[in-house]
C-alpha atoms as a PDB file:
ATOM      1  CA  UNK A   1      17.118  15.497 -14.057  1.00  0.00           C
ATOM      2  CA  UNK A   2      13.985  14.933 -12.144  1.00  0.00           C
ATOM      3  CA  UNK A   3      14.523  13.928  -8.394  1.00  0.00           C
ATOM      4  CA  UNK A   4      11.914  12.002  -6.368  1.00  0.00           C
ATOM      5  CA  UNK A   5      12.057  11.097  -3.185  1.00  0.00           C
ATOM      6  CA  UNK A   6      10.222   7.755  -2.469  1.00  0.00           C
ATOM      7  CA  UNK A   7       9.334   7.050   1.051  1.00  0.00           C
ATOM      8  CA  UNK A   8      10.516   3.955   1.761  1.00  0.00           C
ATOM      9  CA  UNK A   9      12.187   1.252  -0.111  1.00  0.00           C
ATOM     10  CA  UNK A  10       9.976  -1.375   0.657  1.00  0.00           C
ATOM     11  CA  UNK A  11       8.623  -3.892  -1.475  1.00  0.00           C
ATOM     12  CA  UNK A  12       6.664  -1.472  -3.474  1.00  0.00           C
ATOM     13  CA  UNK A  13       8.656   1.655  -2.989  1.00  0.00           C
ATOM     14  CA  UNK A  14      11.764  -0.314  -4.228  1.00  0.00           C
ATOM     15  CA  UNK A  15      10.359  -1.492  -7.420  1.00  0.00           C
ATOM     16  CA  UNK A  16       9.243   1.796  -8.373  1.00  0.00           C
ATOM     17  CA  UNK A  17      12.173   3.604  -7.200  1.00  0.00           C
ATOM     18  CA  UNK A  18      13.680   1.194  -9.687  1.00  0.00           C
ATOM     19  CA  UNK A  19      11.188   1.906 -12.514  1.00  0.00           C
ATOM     20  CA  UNK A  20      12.358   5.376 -12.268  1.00  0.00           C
ATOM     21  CA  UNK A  21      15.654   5.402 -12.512  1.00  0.00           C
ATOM     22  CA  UNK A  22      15.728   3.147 -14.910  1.00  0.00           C
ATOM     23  CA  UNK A  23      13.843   5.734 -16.831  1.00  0.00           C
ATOM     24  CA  UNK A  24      16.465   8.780 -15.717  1.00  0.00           C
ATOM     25  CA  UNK A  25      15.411   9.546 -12.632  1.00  0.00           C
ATOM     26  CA  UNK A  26      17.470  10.518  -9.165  1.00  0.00           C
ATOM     27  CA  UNK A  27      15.868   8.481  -6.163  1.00  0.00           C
ATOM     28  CA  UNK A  28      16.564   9.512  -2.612  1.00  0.00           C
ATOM     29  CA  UNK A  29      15.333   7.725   0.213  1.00  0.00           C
ATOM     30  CA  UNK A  30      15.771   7.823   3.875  1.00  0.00           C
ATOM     31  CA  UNK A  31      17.600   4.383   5.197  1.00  0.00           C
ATOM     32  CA  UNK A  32      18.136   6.013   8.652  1.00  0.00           C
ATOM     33  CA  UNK A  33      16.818   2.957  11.523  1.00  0.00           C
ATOM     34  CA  UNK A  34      16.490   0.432   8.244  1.00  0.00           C
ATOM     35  CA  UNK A  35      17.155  -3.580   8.378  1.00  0.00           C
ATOM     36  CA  UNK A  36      19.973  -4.489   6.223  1.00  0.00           C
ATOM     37  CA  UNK A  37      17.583  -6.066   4.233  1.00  0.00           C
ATOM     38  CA  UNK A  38      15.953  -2.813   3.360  1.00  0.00           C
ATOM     39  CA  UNK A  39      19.421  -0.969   2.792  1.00  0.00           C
ATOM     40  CA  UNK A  40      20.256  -3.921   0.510  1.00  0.00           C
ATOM     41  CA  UNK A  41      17.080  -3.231  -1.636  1.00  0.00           C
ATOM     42  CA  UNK A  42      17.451   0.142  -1.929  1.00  0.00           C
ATOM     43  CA  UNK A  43      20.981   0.042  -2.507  1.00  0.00           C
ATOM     44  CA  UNK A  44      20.218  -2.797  -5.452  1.00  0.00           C
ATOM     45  CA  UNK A  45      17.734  -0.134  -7.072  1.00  0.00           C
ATOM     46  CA  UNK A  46      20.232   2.868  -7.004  1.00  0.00           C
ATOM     47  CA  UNK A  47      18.176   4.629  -4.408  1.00  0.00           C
ATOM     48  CA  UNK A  48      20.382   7.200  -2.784  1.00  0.00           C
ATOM     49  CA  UNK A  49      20.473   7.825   1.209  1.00  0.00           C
ATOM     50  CA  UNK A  50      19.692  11.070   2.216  1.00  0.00           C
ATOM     51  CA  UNK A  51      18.076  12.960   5.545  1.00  0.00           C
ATOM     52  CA  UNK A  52      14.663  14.399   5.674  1.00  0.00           C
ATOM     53  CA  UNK A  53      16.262  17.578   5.593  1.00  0.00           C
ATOM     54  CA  UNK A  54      18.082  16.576   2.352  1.00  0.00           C
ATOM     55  CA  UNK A  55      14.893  15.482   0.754  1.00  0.00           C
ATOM     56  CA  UNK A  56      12.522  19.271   1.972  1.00  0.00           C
ATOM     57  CA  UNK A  57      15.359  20.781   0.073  1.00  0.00           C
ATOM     58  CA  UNK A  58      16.586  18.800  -3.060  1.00  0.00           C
ATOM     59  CA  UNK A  59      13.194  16.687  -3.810  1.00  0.00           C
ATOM     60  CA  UNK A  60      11.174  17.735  -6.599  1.00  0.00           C
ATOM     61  CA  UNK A  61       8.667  15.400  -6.000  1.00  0.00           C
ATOM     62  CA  UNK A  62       8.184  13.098  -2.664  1.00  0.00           C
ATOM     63  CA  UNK A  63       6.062  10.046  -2.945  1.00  0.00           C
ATOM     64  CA  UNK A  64       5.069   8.417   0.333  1.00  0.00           C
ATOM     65  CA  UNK A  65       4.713   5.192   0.743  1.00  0.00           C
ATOM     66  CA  UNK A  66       4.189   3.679   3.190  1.00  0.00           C
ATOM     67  CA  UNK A  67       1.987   1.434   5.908  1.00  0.00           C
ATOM     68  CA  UNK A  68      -0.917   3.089   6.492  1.00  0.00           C
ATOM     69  CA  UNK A  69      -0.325   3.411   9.906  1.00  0.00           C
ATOM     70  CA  UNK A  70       2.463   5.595   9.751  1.00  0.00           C
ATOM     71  CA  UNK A  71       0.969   8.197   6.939  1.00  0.00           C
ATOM     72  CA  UNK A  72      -0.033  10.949   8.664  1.00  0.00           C
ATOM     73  CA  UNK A  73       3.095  10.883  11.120  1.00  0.00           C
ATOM     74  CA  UNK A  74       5.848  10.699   8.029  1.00  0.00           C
ATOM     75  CA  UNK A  75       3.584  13.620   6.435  1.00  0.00           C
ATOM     76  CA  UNK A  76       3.975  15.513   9.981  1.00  0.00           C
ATOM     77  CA  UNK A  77       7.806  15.394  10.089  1.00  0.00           C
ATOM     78  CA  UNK A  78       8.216  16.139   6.321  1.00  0.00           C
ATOM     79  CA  UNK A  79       5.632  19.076   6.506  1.00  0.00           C
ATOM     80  CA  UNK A  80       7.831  20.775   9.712  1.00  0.00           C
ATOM     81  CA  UNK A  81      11.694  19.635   7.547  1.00  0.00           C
ATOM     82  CA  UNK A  82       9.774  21.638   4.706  1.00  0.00           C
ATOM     83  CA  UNK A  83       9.069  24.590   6.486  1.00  0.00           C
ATOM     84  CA  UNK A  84      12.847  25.252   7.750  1.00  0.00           C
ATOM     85  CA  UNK A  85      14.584  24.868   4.061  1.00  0.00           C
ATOM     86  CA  UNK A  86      14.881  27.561   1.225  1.00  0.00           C
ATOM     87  CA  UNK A  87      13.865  26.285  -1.931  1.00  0.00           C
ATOM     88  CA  UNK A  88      14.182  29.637  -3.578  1.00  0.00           C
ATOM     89  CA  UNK A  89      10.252  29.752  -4.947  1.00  0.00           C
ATOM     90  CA  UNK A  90      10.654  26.355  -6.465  1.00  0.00           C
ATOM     91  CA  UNK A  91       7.510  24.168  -5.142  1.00  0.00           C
ATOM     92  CA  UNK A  92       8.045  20.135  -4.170  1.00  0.00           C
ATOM     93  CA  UNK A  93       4.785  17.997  -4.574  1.00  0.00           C
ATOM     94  CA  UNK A  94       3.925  15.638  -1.706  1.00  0.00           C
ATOM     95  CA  UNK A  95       2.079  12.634  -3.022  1.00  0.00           C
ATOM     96  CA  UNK A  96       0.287  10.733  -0.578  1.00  0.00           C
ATOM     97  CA  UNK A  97      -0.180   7.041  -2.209  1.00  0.00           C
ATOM     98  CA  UNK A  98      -1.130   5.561   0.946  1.00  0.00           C
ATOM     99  CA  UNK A  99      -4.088   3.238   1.687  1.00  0.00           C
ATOM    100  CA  UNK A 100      -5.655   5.684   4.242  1.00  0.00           C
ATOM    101  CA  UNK A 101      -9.194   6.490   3.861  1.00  0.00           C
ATOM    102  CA  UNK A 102     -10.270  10.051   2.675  1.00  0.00           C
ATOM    103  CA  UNK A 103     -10.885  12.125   5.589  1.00  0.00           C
ATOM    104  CA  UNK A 104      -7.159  11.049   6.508  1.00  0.00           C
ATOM    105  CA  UNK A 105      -5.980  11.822   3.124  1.00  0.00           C
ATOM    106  CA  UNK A 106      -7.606  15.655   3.559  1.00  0.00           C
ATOM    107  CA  UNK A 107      -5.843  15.711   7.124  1.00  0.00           C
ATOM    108  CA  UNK A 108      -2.251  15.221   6.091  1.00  0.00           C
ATOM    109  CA  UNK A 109      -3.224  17.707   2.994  1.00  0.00           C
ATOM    110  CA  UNK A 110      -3.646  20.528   5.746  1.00  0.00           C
ATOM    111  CA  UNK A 111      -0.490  19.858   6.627  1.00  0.00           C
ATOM    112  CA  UNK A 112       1.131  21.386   3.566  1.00  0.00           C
ATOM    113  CA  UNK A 113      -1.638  24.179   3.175  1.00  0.00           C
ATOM    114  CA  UNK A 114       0.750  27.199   4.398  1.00  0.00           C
ATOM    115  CA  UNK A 115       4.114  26.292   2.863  1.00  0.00           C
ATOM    116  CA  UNK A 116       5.812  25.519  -0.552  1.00  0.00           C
ATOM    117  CA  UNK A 117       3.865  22.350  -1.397  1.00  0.00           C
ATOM    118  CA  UNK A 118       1.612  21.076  -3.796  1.00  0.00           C
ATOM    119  CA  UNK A 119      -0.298  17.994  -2.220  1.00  0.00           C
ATOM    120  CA  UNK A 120      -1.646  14.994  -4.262  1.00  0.00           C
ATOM    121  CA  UNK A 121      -4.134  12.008  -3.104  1.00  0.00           C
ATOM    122  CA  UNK A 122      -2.843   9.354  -4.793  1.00  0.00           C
ATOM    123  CA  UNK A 123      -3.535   5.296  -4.550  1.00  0.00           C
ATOM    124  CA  UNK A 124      -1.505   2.317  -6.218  1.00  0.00           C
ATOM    125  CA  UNK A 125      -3.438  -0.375  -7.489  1.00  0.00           C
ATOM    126  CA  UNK A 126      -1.392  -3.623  -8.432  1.00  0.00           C
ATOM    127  CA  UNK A 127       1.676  -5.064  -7.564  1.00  0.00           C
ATOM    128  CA  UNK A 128       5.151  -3.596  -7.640  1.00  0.00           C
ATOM    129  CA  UNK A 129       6.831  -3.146 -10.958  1.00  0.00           C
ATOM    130  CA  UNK A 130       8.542  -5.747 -12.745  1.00  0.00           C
ATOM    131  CA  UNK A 131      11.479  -6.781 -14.954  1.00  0.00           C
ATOM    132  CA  UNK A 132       9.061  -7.793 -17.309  1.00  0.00           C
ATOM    133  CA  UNK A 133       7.403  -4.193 -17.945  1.00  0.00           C
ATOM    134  CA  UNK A 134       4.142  -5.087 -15.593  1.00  0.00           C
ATOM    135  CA  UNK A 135       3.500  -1.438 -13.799  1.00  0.00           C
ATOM    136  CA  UNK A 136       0.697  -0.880 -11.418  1.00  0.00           C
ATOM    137  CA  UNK A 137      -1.697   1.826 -11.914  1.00  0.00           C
ATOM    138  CA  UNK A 138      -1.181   5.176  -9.482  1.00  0.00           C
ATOM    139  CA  UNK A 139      -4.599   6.944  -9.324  1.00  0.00           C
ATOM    140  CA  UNK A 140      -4.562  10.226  -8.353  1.00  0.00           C
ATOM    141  CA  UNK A 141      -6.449  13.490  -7.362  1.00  0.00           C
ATOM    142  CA  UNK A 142      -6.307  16.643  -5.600  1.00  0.00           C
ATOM    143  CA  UNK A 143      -7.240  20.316  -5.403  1.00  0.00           C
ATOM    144  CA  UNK A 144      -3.209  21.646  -6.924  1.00  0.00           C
ATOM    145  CA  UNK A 145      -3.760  21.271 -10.696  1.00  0.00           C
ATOM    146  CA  UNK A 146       0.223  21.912 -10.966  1.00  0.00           C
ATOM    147  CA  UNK A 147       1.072  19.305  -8.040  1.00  0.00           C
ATOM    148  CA  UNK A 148      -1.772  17.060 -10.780  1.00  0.00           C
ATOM    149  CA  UNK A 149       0.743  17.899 -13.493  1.00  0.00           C
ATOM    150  CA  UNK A 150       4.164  17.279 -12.036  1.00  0.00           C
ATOM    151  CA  UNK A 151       2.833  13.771 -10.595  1.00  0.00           C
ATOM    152  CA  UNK A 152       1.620  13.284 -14.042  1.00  0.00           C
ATOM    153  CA  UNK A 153       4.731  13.985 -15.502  1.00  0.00           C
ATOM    154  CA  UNK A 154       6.419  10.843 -14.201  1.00  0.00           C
ATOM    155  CA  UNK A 155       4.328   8.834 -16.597  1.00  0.00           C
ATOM    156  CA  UNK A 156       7.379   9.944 -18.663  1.00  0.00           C
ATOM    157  CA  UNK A 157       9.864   8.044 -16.321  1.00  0.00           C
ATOM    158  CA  UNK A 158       8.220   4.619 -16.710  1.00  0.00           C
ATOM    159  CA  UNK A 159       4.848   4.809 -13.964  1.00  0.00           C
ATOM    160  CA  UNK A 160       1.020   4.115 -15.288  1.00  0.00           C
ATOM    161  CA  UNK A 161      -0.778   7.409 -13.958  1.00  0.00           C
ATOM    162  CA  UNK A 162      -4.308   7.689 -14.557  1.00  0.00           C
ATOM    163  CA  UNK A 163      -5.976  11.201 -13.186  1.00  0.00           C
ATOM    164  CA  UNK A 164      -9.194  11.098 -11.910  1.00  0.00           C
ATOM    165  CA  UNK A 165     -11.413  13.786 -13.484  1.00  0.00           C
ATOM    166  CA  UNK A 166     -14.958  15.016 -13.601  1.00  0.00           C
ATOM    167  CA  UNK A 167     -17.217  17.571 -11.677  1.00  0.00           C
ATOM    168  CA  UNK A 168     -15.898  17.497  -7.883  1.00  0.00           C
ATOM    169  CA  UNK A 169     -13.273  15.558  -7.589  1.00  0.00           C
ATOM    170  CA  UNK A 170     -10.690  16.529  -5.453  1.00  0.00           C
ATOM    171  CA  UNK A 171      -8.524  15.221  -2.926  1.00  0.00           C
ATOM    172  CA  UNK A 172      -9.329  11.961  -1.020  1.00  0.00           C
ATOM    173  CA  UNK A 173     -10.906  10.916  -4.483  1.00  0.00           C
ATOM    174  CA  UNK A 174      -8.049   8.741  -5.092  1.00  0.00           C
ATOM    175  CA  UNK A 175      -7.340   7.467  -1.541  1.00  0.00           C
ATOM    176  CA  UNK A 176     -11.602   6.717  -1.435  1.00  0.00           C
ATOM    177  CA  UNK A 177     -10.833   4.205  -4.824  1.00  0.00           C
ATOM    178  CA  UNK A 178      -8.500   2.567  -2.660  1.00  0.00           C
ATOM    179  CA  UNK A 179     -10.451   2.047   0.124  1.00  0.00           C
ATOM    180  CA  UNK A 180     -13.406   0.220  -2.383  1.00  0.00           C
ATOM    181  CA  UNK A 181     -10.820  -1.678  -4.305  1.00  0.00           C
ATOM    182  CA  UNK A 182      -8.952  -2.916  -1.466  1.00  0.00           C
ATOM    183  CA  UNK A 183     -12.244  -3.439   0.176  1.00  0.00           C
ATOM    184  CA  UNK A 184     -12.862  -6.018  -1.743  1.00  0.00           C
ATOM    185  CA  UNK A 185      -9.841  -7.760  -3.165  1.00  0.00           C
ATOM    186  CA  UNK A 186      -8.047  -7.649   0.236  1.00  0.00           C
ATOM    187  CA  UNK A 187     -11.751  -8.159   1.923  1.00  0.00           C
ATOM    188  CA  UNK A 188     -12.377 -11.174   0.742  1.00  0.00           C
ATOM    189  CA  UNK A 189      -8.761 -12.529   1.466  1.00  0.00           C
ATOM    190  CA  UNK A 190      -9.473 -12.244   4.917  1.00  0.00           C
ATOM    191  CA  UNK A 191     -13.011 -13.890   4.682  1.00  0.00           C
ATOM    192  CA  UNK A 192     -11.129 -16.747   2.904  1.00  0.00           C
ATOM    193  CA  UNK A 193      -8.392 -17.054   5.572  1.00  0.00           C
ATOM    194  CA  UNK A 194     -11.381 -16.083   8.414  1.00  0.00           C
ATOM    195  CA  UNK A 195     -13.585 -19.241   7.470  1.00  0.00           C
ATOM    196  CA  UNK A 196     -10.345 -21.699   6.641  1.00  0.00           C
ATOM    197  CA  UNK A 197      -9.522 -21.060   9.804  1.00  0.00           C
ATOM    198  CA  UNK A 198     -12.693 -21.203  11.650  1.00  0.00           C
ATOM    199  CA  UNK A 199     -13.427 -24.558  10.032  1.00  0.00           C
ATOM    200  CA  UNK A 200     -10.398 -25.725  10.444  1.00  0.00           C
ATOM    201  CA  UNK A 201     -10.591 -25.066  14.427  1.00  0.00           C
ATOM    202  CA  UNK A 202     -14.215 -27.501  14.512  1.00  0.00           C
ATOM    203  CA  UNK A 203     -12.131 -30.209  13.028  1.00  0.00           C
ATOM    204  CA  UNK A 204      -9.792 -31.283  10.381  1.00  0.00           C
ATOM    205  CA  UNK A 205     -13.334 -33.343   9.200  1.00  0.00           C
ATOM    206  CA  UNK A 206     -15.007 -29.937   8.741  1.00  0.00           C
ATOM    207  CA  UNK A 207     -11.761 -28.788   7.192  1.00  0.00           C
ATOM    208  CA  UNK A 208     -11.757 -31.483   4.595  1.00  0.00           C
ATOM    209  CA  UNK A 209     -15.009 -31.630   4.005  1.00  0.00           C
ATOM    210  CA  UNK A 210     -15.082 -27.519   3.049  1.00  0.00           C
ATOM    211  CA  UNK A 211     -12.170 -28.199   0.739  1.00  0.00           C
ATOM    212  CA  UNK A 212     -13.729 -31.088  -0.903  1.00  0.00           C
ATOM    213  CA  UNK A 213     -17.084 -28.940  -1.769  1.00  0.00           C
ATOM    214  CA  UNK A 214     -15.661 -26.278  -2.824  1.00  0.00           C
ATOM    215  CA  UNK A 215     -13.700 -28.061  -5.326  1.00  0.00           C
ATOM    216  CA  UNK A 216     -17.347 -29.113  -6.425  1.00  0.00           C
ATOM    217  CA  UNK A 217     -19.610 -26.484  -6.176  1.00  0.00           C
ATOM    218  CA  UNK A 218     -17.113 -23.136  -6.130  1.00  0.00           C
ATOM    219  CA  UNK A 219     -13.738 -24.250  -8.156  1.00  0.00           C
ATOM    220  CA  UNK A 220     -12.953 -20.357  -8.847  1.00  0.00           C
ATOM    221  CA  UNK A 221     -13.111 -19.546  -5.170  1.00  0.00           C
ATOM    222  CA  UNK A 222     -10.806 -22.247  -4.136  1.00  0.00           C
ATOM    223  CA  UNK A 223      -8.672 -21.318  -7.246  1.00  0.00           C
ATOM    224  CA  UNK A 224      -8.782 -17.732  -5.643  1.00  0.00           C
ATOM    225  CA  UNK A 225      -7.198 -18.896  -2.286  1.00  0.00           C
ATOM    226  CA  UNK A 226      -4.458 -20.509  -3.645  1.00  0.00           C
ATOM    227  CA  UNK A 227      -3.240 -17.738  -5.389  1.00  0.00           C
ATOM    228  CA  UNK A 228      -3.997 -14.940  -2.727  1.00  0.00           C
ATOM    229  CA  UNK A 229      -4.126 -16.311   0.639  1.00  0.00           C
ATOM    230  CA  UNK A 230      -0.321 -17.290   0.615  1.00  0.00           C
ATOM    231  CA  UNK A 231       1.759 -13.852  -0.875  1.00  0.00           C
ATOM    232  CA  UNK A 232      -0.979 -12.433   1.912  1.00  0.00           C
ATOM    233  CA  UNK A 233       1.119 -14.115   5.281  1.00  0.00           C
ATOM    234  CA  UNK A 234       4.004 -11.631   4.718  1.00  0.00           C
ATOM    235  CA  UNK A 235       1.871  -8.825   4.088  1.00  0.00           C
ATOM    236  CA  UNK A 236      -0.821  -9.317   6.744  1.00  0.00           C
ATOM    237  CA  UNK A 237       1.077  -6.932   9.625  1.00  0.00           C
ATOM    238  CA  UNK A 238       0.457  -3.995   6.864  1.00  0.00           C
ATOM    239  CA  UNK A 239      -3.135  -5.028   5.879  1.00  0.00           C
ATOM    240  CA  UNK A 240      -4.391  -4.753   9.006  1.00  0.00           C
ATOM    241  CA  UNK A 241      -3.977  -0.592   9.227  1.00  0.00           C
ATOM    242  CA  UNK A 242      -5.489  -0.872   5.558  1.00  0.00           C
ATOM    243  CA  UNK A 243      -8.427  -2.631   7.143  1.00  0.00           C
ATOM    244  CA  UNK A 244      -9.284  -0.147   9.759  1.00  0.00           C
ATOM    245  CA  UNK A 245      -9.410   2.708   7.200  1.00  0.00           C
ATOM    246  CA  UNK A 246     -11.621   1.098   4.887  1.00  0.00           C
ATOM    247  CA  UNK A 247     -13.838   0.244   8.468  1.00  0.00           C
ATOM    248  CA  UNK A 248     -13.514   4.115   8.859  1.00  0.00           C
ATOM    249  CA  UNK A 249     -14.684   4.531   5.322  1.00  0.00           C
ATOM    250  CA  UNK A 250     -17.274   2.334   4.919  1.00  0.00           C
ATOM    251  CA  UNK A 251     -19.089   3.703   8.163  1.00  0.00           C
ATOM    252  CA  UNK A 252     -22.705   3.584   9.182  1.00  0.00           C
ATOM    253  CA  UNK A 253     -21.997   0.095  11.422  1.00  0.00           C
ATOM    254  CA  UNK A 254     -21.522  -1.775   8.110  1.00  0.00           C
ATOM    255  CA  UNK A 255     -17.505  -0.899   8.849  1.00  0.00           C
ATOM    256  CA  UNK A 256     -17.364  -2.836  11.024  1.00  0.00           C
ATOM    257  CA  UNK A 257     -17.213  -6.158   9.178  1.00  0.00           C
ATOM    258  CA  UNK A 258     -13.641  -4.554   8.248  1.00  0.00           C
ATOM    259  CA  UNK A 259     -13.042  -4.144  11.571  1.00  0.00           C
ATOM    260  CA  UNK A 260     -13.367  -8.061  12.094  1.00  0.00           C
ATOM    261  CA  UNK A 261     -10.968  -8.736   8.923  1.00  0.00           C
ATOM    262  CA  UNK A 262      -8.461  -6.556  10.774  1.00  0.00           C
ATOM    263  CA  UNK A 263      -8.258  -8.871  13.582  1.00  0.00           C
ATOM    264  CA  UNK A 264      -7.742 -11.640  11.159  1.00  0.00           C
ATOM    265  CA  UNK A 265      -5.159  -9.862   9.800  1.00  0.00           C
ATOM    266  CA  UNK A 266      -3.471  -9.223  13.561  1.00  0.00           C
ATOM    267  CA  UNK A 267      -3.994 -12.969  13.855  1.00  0.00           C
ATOM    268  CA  UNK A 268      -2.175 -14.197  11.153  1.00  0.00           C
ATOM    269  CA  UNK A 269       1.084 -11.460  11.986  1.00  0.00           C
ATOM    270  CA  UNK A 270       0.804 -13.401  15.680  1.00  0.00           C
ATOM    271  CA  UNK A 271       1.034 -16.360  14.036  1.00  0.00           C
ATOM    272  CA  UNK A 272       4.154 -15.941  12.019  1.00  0.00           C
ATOM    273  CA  UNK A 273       6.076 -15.007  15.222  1.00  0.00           C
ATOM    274  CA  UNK A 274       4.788 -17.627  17.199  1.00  0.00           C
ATOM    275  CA  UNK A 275       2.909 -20.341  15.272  1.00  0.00           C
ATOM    276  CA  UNK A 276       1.872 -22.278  18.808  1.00  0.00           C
ATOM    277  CA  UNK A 277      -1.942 -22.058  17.524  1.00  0.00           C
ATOM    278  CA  UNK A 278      -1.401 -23.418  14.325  1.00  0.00           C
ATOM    279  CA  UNK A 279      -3.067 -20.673  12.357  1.00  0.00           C
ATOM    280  CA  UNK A 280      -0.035 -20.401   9.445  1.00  0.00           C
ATOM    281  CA  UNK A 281       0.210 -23.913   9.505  1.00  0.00           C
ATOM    282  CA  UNK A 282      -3.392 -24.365   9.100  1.00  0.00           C
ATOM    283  CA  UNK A 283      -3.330 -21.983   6.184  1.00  0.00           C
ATOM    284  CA  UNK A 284      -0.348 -23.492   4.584  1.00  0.00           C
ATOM    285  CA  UNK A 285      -1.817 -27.084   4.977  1.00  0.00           C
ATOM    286  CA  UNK A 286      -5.462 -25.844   3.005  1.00  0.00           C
ATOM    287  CA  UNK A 287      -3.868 -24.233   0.082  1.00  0.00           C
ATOM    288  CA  UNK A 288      -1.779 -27.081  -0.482  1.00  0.00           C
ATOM    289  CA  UNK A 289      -3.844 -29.526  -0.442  1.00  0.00           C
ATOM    290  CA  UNK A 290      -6.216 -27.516  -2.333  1.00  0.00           C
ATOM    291  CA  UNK A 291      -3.237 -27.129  -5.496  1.00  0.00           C
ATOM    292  CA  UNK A 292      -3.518 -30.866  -5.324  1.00  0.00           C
ATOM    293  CA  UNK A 293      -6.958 -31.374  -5.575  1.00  0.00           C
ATOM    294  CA  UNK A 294      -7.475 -28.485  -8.711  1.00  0.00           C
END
């Protein structure tokens, strides 16, 4: 039996967790510090507590992930559990499927340079697996052909994997896709909620009235919003890390629009603790009325 570590049962992690072990799988995880919320997820799945210490020595394969954020930290403390177990010549393959930005991506890779490891770049692109066989695709690269292989391997176990190949691709190939996709998709979420907002804090006439013609003159972009803008509330406090690596990617002063959409981002996580601005509400009210008017 095949046992993967996935780092942490969140939304994402739980859902493949549970693809997996549907499929045969063992899943650890580590619930140490969780909510009960995220115990109850990963206890739903069949995801089995265990220390880091547990996981350097048992795992086969680790998957991280994880807000972006706390990447390189997670990688850190694995990296240093690693290097104080026996694993008696067997090799456990890190996978990074993060949404950090490639010269992060080759950091955390040193990390696992001089001990038993085999390190893979890898992105998710989609949503988390569902009862209804939907799977999001996990991109990866890297430098360790057999880390490549063993990732690979899971395709087997219920996951989409799709290697990136060609002449010099390597690692922070993968976690580079991530940072264009996202770019965009998540990008222009935030210049949705950005503008909503900014119109709706001139007046509720100029919020109307930028409702009304878009209805007339862009229908697919105010379809857009009402599908992304509201699963993006609960997500915003982990977009806005994502936001700052693609503003680290993109580089050259053009970042910096990123930058911006990070703040947005920030906004709307103040908001949903303390709504006194009007921001969620504002948000709320627009796509609403907006699914009305379609």
């Amino acid at each position: 039996m095949v046992t993967v570590a996935v780092i942490a049962p969140g939304a994402m992690g739980s859902a493949v967790a549970g693809r997996l072990i549907q499929s045969g799988c063992s899943v650890l995880t580590i619930l140490e510090g969780r909510s009960d919320e995220t115990r109850k997820r990963a206890k739903e799945v069949g995801m089995v507590d265990a220390s880091i210490t547990a996981i350097a020595e048992q795992a086969d394969l680790v998957l991280s992930i994880i807000p972006p954020r706390d990447a390189y930290s997670f990688a850190k403390k694995f990296a240093d559990a690693l290097a104080t177990v026996s694993r008696f010549n067997k090799e456990v393959v890190f996978a990074d499927c993060n949404a950090v930005n490639p010269n992060t991506v080759k950091k955390i890779a040193t990390l696992f340079d001089n001990i038993s490891a085999g390190f893979v770049d890898g992105c998710i692109i989609g949503g988390p697996p569902t009862s209804d066989g939907y799977n999001p695709t996990f991109y990866i690269s890297g430098d360790h052909q057999a880390g490549l292989d063993s990732f690979g391997g899971l395709e087997k176990y219920g996951l989409k994997i799709k290697v990136l190949s060609g002449e010099g691709v390597g690692t922070g190939d993968a976690s580079a896709l991530k940072m264009s996709y996202a770019g965009i998709s998540k990008g222009i979420t935030g210049l949705f909620t950005t503008m909503i907002l900014a119109a709706h804090s001139s007046s509720s006439a100029t919020s109307e009235a930028l409702l009304h013609e878009l209805r007339a003159s862009q229908p697919a972009l105010l379809e857009r919003i009402t599908r992304t803008v509201p699963p993006m509330l609960p997500k915003a406090y982990r977009w806005v890390g994502e936001m700052q690596e693609i503003a680290a990617f993109v580089g050259n002063g053009e970042g910096e629009i990123y930058e911006g959409i990070a703040k947005t981002y920030e906004r709307i996580e103040r908001g949903l603790q303390d709504d006194s601005n009007g921001d969620v509400k504002a948000l709320k009210d627009f796509v609403n009325l907006a699914r009305k008017q379609l």
